[in-house]
N, C-alpha and C. Protein backbone atom coordinates (compact mmCIF):
# COMPACT_ATOMS: atom_id res chain seq x y z
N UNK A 1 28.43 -29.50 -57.37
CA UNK A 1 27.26 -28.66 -57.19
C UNK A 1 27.67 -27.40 -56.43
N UNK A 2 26.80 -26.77 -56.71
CA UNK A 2 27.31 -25.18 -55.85
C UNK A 2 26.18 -24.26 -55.62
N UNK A 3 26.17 -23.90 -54.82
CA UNK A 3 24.77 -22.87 -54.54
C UNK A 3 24.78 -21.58 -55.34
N UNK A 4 23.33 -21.27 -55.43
CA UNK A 4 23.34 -20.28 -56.08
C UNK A 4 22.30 -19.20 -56.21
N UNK A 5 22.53 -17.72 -56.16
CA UNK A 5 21.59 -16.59 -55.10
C UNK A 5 21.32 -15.95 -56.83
N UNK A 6 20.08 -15.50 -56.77
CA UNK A 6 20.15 -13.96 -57.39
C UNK A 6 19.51 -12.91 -56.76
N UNK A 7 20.20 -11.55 -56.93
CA UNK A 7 20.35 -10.55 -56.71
C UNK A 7 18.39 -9.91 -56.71
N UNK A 8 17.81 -9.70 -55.52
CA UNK A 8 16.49 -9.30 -55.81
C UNK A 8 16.54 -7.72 -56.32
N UNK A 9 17.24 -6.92 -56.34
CA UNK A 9 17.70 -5.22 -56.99
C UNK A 9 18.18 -5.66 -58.44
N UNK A 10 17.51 -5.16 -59.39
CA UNK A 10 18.20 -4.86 -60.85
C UNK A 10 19.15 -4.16 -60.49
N UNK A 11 19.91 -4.52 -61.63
CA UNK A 11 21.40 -3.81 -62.15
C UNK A 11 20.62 -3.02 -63.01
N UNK A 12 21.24 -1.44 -63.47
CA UNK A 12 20.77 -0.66 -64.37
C UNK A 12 20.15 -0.99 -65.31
N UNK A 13 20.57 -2.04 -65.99
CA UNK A 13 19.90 -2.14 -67.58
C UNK A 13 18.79 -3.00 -67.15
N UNK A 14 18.53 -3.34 -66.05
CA UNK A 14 16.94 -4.11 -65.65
C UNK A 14 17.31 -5.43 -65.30
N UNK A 15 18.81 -6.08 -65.30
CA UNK A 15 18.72 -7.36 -65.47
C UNK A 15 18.97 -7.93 -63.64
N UNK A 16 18.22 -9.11 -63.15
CA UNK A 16 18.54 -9.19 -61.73
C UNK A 16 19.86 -10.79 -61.92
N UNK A 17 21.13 -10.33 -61.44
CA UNK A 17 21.96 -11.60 -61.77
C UNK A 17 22.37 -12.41 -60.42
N UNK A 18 22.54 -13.48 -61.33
CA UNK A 18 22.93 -14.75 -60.94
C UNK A 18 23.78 -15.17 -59.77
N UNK A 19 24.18 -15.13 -59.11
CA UNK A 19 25.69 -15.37 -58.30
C UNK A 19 25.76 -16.86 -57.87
N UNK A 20 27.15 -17.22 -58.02
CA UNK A 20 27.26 -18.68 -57.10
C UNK A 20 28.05 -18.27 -56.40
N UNK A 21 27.60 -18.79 -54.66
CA UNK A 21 28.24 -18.46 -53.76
C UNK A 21 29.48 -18.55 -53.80
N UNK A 22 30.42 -17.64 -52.64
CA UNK A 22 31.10 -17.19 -52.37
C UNK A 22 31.98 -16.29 -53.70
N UNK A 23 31.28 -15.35 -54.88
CA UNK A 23 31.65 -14.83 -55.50
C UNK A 23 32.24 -13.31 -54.96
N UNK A 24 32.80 -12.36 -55.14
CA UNK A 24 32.84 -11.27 -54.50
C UNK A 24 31.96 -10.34 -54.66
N UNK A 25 31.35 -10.26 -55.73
CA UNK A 25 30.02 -9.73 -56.07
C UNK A 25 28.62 -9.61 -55.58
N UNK A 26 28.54 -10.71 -54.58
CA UNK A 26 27.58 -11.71 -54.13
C UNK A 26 26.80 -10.14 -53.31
N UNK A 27 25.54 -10.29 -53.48
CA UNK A 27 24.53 -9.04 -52.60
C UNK A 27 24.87 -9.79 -51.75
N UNK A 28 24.27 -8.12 -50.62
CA UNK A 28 24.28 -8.82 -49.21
C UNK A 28 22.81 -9.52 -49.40
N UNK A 29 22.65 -9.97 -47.95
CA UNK A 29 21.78 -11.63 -47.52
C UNK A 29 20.66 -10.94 -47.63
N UNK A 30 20.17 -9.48 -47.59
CA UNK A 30 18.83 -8.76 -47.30
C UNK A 30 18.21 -8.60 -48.68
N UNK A 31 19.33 -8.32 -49.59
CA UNK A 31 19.14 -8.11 -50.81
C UNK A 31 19.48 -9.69 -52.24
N UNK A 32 19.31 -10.71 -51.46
CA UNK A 32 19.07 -11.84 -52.68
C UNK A 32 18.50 -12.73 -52.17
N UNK A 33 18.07 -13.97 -52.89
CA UNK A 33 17.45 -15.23 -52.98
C UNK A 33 17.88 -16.46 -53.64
N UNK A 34 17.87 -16.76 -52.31
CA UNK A 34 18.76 -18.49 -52.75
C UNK A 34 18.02 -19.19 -53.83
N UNK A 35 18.15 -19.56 -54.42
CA UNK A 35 17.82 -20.18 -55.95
C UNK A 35 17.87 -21.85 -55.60
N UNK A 36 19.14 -22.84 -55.37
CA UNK A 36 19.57 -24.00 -54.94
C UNK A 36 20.72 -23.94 -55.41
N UNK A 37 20.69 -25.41 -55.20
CA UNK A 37 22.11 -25.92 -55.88
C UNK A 37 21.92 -26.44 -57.45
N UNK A 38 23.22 -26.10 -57.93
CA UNK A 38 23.12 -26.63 -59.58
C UNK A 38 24.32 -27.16 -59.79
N UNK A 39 24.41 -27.53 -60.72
CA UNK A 39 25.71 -28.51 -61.39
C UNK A 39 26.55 -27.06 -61.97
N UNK A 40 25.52 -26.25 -63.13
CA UNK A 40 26.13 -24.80 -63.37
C UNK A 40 25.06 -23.86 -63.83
N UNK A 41 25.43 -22.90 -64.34
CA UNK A 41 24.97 -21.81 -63.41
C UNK A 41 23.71 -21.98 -64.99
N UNK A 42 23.36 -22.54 -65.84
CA UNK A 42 23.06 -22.63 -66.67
C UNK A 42 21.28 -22.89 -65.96
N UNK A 43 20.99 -24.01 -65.31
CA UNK A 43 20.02 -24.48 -63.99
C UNK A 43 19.56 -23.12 -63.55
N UNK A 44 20.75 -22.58 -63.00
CA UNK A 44 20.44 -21.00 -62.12
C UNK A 44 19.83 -20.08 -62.36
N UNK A 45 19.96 -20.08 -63.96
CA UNK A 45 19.39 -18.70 -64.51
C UNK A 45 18.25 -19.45 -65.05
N UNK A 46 17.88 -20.53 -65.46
CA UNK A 46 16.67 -20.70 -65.37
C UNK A 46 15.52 -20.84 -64.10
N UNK A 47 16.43 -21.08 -63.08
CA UNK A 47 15.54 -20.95 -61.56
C UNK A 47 15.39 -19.55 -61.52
N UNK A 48 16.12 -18.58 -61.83
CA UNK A 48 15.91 -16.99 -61.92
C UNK A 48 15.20 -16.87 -62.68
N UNK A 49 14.90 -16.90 -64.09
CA UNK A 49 13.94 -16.51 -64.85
C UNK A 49 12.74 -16.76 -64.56
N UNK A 50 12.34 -17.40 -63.48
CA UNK A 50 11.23 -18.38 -63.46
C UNK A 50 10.68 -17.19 -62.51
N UNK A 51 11.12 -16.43 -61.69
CA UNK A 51 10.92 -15.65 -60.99
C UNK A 51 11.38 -13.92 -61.24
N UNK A 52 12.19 -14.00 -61.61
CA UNK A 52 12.68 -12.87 -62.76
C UNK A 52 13.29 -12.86 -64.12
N UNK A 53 12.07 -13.04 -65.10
CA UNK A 53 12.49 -13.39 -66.21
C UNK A 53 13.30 -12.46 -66.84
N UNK A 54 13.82 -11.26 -66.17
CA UNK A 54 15.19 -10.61 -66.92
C UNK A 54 16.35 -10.82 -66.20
N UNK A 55 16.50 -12.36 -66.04
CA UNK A 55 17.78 -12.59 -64.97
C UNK A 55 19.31 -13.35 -65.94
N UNK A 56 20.12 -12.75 -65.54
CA UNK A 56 21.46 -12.83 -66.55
C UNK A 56 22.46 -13.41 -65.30
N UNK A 57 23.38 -14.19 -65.80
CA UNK A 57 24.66 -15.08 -64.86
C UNK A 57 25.58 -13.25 -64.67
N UNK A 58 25.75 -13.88 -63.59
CA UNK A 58 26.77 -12.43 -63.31
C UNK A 58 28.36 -12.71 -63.89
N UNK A 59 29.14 -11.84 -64.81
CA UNK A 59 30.28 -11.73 -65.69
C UNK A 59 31.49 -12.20 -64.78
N UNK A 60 31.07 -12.33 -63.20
CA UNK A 60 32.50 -12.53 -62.42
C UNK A 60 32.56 -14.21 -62.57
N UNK A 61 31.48 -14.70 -61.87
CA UNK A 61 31.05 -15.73 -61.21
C UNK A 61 30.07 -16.86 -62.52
N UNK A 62 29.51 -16.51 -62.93
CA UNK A 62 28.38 -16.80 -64.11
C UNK A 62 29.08 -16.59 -65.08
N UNK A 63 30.01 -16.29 -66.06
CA UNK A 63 30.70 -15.49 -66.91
C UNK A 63 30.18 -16.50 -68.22
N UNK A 64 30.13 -17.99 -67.91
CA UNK A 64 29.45 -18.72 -68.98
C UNK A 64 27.70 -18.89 -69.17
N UNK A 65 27.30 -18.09 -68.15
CA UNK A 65 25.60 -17.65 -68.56
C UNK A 65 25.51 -16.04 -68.61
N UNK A 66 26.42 -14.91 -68.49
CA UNK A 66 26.43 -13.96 -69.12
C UNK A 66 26.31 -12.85 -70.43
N UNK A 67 24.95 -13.14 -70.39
CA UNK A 67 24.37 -12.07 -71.54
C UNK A 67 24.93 -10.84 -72.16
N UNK A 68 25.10 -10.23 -71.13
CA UNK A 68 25.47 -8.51 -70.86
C UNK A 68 24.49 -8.01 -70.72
């Protein structure tokens, strides 16, 4: 299991992403929301959508729930 934040600021194209902790990408603490823990990040982006339904796995960290 692994924790997992998304980003409350869109990225340009509108999408707010995913991070599992300790990614390097990771917003600072002012700027995301802990989501929980998941098995993978698959859980995550549906705990994101639920709250920002334009939410995408981030390409570093998420790279297997990454949309573009």
């Amino acid at each position: 299991m692994a924790r997992y934040y998304v980003n409350r600021q869109p990225q340009p194209g509108g999408q707010h992403e995913v991070h599992r902790q300790g990614c390097s990408y990771m917003p600072s603490e002012a700027n995301r929301r802990y989501l929980g823990d998941f098995v993978s990040c698959h859980g995550a982006v549906r705990a994101a959508k639920a709250i920002y339904p334009n939410s995408d796995g981030c390409y570093y960290c998420s790279r297997e729930c990454h949309t573009g």
